[in-house]
Structure formats: C-alpha cells, structure tokens
Protein backbone atom coordinates (compact mmCIF):
# COMPACT_ATOMS: atom_id res chain seq x y z
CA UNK A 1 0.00 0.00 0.00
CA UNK A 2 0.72 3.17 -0.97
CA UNK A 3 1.23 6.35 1.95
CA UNK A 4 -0.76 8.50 -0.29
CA UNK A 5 -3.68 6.47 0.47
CA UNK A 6 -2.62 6.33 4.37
CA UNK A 7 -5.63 7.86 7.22
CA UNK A 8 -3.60 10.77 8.06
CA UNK A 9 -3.66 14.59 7.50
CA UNK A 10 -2.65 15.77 4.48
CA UNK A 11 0.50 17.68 5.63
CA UNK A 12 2.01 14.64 6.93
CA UNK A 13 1.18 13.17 4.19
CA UNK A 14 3.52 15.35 2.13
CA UNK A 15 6.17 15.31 4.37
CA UNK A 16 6.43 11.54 4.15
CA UNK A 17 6.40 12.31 0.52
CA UNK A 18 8.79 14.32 0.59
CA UNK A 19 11.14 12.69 2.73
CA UNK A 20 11.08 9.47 0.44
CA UNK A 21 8.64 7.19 1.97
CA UNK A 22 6.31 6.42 -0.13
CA UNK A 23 4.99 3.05 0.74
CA UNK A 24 3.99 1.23 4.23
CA UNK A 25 7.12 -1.02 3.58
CA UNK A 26 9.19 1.67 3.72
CA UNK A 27 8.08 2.52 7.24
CA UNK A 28 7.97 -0.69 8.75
CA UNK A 29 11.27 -1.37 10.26
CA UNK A 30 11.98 2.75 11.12
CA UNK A 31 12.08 3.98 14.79
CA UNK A 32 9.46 6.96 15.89
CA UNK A 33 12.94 8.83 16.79
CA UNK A 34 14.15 8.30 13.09
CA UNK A 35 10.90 9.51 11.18
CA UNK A 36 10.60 12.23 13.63
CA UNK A 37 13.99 13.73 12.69
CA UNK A 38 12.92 12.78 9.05
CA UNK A 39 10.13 15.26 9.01
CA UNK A 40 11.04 17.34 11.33
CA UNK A 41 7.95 16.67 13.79
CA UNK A 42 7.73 15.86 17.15
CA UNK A 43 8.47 12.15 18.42
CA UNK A 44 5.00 12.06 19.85
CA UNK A 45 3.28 13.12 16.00
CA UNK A 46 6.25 10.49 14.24
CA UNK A 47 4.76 7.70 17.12
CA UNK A 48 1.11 8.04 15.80
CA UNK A 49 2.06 7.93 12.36
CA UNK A 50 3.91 4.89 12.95
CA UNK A 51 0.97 3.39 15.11
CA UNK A 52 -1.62 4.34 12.06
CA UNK A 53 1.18 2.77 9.42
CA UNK A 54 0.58 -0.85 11.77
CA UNK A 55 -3.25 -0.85 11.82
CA UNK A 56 -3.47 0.01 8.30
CA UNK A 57 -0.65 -2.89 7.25
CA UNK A 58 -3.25 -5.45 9.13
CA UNK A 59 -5.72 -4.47 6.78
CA UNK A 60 -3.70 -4.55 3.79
CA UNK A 61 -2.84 -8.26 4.81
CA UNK A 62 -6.23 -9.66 4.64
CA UNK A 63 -6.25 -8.00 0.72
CA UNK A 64 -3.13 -9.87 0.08
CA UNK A 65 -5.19 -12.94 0.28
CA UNK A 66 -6.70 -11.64 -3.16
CA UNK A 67 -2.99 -11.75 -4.48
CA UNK A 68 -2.28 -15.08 -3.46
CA UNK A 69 -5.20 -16.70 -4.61
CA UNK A 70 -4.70 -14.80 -8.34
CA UNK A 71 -1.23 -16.94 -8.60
CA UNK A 72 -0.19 -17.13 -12.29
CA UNK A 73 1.34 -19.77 -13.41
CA UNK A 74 4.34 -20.59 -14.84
CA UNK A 75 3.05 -22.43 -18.16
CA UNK A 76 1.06 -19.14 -18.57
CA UNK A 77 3.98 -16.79 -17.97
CA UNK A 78 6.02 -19.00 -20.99
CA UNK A 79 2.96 -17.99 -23.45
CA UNK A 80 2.58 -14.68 -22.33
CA UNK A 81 6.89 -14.15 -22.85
CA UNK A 82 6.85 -16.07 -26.14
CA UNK A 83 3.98 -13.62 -27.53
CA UNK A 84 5.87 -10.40 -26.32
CA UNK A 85 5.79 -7.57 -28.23
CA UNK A 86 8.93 -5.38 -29.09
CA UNK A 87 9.74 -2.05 -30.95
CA UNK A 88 12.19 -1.60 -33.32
CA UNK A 89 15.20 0.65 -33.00
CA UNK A 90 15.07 1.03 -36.83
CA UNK A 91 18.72 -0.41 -36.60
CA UNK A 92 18.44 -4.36 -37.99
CA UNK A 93 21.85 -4.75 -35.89
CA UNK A 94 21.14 -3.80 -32.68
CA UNK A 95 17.33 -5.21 -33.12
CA UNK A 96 19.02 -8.26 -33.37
CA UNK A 97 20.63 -8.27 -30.29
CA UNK A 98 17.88 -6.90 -28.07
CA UNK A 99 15.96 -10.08 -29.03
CA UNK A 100 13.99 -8.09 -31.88
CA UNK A 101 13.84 -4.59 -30.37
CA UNK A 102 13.07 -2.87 -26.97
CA UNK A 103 10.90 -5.39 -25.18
CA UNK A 104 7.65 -4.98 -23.75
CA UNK A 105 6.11 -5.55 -20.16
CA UNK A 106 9.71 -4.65 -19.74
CA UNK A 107 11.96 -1.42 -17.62
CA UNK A 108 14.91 -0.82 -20.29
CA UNK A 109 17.82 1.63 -18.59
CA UNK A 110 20.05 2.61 -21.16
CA UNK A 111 23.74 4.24 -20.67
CA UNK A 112 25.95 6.32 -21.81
CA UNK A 113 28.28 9.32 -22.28
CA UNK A 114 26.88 12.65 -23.16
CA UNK A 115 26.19 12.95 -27.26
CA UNK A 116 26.27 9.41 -27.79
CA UNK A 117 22.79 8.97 -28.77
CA UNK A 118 20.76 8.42 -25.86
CA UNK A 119 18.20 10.74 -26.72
CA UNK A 120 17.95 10.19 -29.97
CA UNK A 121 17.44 6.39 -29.24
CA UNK A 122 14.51 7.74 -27.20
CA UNK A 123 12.92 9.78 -29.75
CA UNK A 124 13.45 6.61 -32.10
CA UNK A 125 11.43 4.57 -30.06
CA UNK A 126 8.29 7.01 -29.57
CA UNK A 127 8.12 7.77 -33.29
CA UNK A 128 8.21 3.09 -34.08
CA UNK A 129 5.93 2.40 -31.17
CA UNK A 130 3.23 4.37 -33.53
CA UNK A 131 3.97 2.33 -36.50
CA UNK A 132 0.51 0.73 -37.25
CA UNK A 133 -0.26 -2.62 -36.46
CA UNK A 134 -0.90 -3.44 -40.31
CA UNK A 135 2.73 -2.42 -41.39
CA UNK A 136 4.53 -4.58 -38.06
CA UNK A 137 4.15 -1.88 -35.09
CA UNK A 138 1.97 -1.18 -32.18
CA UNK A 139 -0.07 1.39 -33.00
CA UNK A 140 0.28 2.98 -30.11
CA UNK A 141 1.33 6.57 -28.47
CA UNK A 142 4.29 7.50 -26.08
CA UNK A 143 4.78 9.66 -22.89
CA UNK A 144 8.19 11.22 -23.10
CA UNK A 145 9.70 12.94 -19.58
CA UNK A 146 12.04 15.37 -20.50
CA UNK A 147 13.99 16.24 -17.45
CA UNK A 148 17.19 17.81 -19.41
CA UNK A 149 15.05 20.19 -21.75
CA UNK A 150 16.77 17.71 -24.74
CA UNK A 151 13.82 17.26 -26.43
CA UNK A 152 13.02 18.97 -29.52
CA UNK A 153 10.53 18.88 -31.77
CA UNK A 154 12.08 19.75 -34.63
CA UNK A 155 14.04 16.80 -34.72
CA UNK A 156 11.25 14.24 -33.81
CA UNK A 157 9.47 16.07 -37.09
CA UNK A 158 12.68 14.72 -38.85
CA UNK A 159 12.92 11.53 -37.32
CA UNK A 160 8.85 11.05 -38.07
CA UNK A 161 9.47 12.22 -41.54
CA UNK A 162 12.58 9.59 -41.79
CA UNK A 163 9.99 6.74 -40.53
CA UNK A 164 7.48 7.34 -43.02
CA UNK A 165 9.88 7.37 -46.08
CA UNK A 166 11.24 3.50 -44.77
CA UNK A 167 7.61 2.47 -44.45
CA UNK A 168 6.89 4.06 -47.76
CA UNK A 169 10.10 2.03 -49.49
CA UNK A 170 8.98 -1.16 -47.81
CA UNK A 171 5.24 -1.01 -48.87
CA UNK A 172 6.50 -0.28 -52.45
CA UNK A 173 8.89 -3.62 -52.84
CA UNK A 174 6.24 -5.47 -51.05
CA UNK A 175 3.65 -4.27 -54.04
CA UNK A 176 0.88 -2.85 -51.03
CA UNK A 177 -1.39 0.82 -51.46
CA UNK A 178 1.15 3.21 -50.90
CA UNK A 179 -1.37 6.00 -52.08
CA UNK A 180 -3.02 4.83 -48.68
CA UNK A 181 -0.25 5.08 -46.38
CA UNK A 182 0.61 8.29 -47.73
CA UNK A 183 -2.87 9.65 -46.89
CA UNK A 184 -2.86 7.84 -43.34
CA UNK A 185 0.70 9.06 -42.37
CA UNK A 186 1.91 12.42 -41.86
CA UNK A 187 4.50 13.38 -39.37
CA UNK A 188 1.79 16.05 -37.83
CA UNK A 189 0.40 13.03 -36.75
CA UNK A 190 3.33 10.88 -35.10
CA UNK A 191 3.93 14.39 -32.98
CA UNK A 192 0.19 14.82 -31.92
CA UNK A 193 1.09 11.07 -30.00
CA UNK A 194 3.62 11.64 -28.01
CA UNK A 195 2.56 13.38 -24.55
CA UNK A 196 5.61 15.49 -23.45
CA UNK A 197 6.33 16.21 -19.48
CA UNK A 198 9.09 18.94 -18.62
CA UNK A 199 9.87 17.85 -14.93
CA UNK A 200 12.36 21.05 -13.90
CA UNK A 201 12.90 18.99 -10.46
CA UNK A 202 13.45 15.48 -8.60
CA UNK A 203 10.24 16.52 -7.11
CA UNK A 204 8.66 17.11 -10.36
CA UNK A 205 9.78 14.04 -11.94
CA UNK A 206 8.76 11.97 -8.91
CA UNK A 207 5.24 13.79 -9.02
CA UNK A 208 5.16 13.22 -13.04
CA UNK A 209 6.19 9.31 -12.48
CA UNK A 210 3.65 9.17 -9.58
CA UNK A 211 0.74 10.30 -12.06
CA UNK A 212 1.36 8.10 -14.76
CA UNK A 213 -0.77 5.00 -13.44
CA UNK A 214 -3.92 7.10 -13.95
CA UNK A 215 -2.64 8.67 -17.15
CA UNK A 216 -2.25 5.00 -18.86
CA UNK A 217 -5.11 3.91 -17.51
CA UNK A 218 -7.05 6.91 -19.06
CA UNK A 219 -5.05 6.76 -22.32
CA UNK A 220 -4.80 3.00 -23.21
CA UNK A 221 -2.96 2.80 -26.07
CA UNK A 222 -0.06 4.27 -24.13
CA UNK A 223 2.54 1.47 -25.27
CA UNK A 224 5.99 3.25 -24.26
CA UNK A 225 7.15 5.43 -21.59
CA UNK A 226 10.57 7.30 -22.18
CA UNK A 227 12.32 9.00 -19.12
CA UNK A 228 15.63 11.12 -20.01
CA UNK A 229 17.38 11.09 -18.52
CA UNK A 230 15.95 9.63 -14.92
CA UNK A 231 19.60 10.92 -13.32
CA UNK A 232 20.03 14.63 -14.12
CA UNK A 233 17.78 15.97 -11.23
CA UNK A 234 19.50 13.12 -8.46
CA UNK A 235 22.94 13.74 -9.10
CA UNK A 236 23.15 17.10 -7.97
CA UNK A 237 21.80 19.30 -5.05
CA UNK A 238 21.60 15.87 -2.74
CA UNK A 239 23.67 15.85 0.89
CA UNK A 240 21.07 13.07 1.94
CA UNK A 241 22.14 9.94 0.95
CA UNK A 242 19.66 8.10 2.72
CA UNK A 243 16.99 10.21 1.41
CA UNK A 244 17.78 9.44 -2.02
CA UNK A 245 18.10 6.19 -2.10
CA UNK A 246 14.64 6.03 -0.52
CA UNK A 247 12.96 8.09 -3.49
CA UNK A 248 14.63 6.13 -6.56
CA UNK A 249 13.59 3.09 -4.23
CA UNK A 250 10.22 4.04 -4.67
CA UNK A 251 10.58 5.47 -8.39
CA UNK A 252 11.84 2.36 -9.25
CA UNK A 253 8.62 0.43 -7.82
CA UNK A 254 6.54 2.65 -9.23
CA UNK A 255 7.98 1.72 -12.62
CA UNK A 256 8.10 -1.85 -12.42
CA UNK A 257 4.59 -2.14 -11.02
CA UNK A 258 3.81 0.60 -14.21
CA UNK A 259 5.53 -2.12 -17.02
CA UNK A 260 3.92 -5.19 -15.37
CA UNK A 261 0.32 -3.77 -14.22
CA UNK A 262 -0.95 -3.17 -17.74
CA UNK A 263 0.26 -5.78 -18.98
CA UNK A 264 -3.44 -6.82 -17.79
CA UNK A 265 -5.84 -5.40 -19.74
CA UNK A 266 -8.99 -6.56 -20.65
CA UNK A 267 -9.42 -3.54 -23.28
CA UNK A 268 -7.16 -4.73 -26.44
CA UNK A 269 -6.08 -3.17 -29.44
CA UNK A 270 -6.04 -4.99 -32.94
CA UNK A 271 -4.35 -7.86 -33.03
CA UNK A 272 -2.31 -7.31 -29.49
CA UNK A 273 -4.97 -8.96 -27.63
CA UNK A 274 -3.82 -12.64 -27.18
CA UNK A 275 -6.08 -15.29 -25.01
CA UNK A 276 -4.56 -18.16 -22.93
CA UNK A 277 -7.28 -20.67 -22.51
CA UNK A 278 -5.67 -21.39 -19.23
CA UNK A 279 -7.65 -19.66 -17.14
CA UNK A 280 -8.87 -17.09 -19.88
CA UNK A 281 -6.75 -14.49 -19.13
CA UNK A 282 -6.21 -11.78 -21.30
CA UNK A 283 -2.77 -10.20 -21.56
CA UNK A 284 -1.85 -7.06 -22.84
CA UNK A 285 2.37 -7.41 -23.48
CA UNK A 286 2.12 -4.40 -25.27
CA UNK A 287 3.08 -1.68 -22.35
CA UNK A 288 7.12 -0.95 -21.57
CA UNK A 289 9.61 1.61 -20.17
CA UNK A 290 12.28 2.99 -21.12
CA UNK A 291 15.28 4.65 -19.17
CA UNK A 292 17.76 7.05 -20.43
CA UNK A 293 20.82 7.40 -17.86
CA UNK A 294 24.33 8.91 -18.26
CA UNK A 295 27.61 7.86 -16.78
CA UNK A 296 29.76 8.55 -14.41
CA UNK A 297 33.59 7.63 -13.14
CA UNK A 298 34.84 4.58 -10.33
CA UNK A 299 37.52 3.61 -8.91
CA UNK A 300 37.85 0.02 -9.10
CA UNK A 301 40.78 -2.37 -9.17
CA UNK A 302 43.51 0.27 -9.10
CA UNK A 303 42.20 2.34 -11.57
CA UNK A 304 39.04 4.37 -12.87
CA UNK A 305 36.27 2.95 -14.74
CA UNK A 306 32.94 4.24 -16.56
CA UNK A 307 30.05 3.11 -14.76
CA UNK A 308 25.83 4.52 -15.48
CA UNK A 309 25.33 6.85 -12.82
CA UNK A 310 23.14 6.55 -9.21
CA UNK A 311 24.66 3.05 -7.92
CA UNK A 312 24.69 -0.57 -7.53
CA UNK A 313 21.15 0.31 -5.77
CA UNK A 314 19.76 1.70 -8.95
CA UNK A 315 20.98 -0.92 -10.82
CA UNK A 316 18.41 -3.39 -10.18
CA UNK A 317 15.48 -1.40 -10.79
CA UNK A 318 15.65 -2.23 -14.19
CA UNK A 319 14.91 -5.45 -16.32
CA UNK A 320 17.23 -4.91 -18.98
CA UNK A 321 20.27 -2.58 -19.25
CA UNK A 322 22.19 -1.45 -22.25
CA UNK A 323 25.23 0.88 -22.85
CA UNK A 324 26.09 2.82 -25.64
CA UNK A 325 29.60 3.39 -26.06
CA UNK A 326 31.99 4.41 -28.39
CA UNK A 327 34.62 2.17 -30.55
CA UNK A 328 36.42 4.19 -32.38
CA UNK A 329 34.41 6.29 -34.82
CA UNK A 330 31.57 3.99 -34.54
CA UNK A 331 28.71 4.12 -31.74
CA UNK A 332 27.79 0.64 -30.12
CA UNK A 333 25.52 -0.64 -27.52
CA UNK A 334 26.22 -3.68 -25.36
CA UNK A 335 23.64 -6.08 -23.62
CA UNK A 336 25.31 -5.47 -20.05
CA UNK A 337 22.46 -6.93 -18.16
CA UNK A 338 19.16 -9.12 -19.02
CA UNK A 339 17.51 -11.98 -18.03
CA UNK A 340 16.81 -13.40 -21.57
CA UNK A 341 19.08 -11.54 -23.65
CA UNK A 342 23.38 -13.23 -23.99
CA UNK A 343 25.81 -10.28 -23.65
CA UNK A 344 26.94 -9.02 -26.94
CA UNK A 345 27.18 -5.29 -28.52
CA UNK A 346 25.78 -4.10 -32.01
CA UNK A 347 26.84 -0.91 -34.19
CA UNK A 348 24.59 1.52 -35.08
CA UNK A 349 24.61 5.39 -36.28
CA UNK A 350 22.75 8.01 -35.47
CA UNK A 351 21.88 10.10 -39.04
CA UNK A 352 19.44 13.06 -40.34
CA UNK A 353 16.30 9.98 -39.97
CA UNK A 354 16.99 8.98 -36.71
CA UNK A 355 19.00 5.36 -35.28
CA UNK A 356 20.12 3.60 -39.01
CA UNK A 357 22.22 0.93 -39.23
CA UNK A 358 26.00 1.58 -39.63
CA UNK A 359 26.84 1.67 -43.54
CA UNK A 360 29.97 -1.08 -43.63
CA UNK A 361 30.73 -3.67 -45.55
CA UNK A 362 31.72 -5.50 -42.97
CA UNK A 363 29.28 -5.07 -40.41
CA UNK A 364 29.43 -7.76 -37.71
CA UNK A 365 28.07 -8.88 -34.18
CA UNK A 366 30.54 -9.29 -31.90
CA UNK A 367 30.06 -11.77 -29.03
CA UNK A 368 31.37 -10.34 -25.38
C-alpha cells in the first residue's frame, strides 16, 4: 500500500512524501525517533504515524489474500513471454541483439556518455511504437519525460518524416497501397502522439512518475514510456544519501509495477490482444519503459572505470540494461544486463532519420 492512500492529514502526508517514503514497507522497520527527525515533527506526532502505518498494514494483509489466490502460473507466464511484443530501434543490428527490439512488459535503462545517442534512441522509439499494427508496429502513443530540456521537436518532425519514407520504401517492394499510407501518415500526426512532461525537479519528476498510473489507464494505447534522462535531477543538489536512495527506491517500484500492471488489460487493441485458454486471461504485453541514464567515473581495481550513474542500488530497478559506447568512430551498444538476452554489442549510427544501421561492408556482431 501506498502512503498517499494512508488515514492521516494531508501535511504529513507530504512530508512523508517528501522525505522518500512512499509506501507502508518503507516505514515498517523505522524507529518513531528516526521519522521524527525525518520530518522534522515531534516524536510524539512520528509515534502516531507509525501506530496508524501498523493498523493500516493489518488491513492490507487480509487484501493480500486476493494476491495469493490470483497466482499465475508458470506455463502461462512462458505464453505470455513467447507472444511479447517489441519495438524496433530502426537499426536491424542492434534489433538483433535486443531479441527483436526494446521489449515490452519490460523497464529498459540505457547508458551512456553525453552525445552518444541516448536521446535520440529515445525519440526513435516514440516515433516506431506508432507504426501501425498493419505495417509490423503497435499502434500505439508514447509519454516522453524530458527532465534535461533535450527534447526537440524539430528533430522528432525529422525523425517522423525519416519513418514514413522507410515504411513508404517497404510497402513499395512489397507491391501494397502506398497512395493509402501516404494519406494515413503524416508526421503532424506521429507528434500529436507523443505526450511530453518537462519535470524542472526530482520533485517534479517523482510527481510526473507518480501520475502516470492514472494517465495510462485513461489513455490506453499508451505502449511506451521514455524518461531522459531519470539521473540529471539526483545527481546534484543531494547531501542526503539516505533520502535518495529512498525516493529512486520508490521510483523504481513505481515503474516496475507501471511495465507489469498493464500488462493486464482486458481492453485490447487490434491484433495485441492474445487469449490463454488457461484460465482465460487476457494479456496485454504491449506496455514498456524505457530509461535514459548517463555515466559517471569509479575507482575500481587500481584504476578508474565508466560506470551509469546513481549506484549498484539503482541498478536493479531495471529489467534490462544497455550501454552505448563508443569504438572508435563507430557508436555501439552492449547487452550489459538481461535476463533473456546473452551479452553481446551491435553498431549503429545516429543520421538526419533517426537510429540507421552503420553503412559497412563489414558489419558484424561481436560476441562479449
């Protein structure tokens, strides 16, 4: 359970907000004297907090009986993975090595230095996740959290405009109605779908990323949600360790539960919808996150290393993380972490349309 739906006033409230605990589990093993120099109250006021927090957890136990008895099971969770969706990069090499492209139902952090293509990556992937069902995409619309003030419109016009055109060459060698596509597709359109947030603050962003469970759930065909970078505003300006590891705890949650939650949907789009007669579920793998993170220095082993920024803490809020890197002139990304997916890095190139492969003649994947 969440503390914003906890039976206290509203001012306390926002000071456990504010202090980084955002769920009961995050109070449950803290002294009165602890949470009272948290938010600055008196140890009496931090004692009936505490006392409220353990009568509402009771309750909450008897609705975790609900949980239990909706087990899934693990023949249905080797359907649902084999009938994920993913989007493509619009690079066939690093497609390849992401299993097909950024995967659904999934959290996706990816790394790297400053101008390597992290945003751009981003934009990518909320201009494909629109590409109609009919021609191999989604169909869907993206929310993009802009926390650097990177994003431009301009270029996504360029990168929409670079989309169409490939659709437009592939419809023509496969012999379809291009004189339809044309009228269907304009990059007007590809812009109208994305839903921007500035967040000028880690309290912004945290109040933006709080939101976004009732903003899917009142904009369902919502199938990608791009964060960059989810660093910039908890790098700087933070003397509380504790504190911050307490908020990207809870960012992190918020995420996950976001990426897996709808994932169960009973209102489907086209041909996403996909029924397992065990149990006639219907699941919706069309829903995933994306993280954009930069990089930072280490000292390890003697010497100092790049590493993606926040922590080993941070670094298993995520399903699946990749790094972009450069070797030599060429940009790559490596598979650094992933579940499903074997370590291994791809070239790719960031040009006027947007992520391309890497014009070579020998273009190769090579296994880490």
């Amino acid at each position: 359970m969440e503390v914003s739906g906890l039976p206290v006033s509203a001012s306390q409230r926002a000071k456990l907000a504010s202090a980084g605990y955002t769920t009961l589990s995050s109070l449950s093993s803290i002294s009165s004297q602890h949470l009272a120099r948290d938010l600055n109250v008196s140890n009496e006021e931090a004692l009936q907090i505490l006392n409220v927090v353990m009568r509402t957890g009771r309750f909450s136990d008897l609705a975790g009986a609900s949980i239990v008895a909706g087990a899934q099971s693990a023949w249905d969770m080797l359907l649902e993975e084999e009938h994920n969706k993913h989007i493509t990069t619009s690079c066939g090499d690093l497609d390849k090595i992401l299993g097909g492209g950024i995967s659904c139902k999934e959290v996706t952090e990816i790394g790297g230095i400053p101008g390597i293509g992290k945003t751009q990556l981003g934009i990518q992937l909320a201009i494909n996740v629109q590409i109609p069902v009919d021609y191999g995409g989604l169909g869907g619309k993206a929310i993009y959290i802009d926390t650097e003030g990177s994003f431009m419109a301009e270029r996504v016009f360029q990168v929409a405009e670079g989309c169409i055109e490939d659709m437009l060459k592939l419809n023509v060698s496969q012999l379809k109605d291009v004189e339809t596509l044309k009228e269907k597709m304009h990059p007007n359109t590809f812009l109208a779908n994305i839903f921007y947030f500035r967040a000028c603050s880690y309290t912004e962003q945290i109040a933006v990323i709080n939101h976004l469970e009732k903003f899917v759930s009142e904009h369902k065909d919502v199938r990608i949600v791009v964060i960059d970078s989810v660093t910039f505003h908890f790098r700087q300006d933070f003397d509380d360790m504790a504190l911050r590891t307490r908020l990207l705890s809870g960012m992190a949650s918020k995420l996950m539960k976001l990426a897996k939650q709808f994932s169960l949907a009973v209102d489907m789009i086209g041909d996403a919808e996909i029924l397992l007669q065990s149990g006639s579920v219907f699941f919706d793998t069309t829903k995933g996150v994306v993280i954009l993170n930069q990089v930072t220095m280490k000292f390890t082993d003697g010497s100092f290393q790049l590493t993606l920024a926040l922590g080993d803490s941070w670094s298993h809020a995520c399903t699946n993380r990749v790094i972009l890197y450069w070797n030599g002139n060429e940009r790559h990304a490596y598979i650094d972490k992933s579940p499903s997916l074997r370590s291994q890095s791809a070239p790719y190139a960031v040009t006027s349309k947007g992520i391309r492969d890497v014009v070579s003649n020998c273009k190769r994947i090579r296994m880490m």
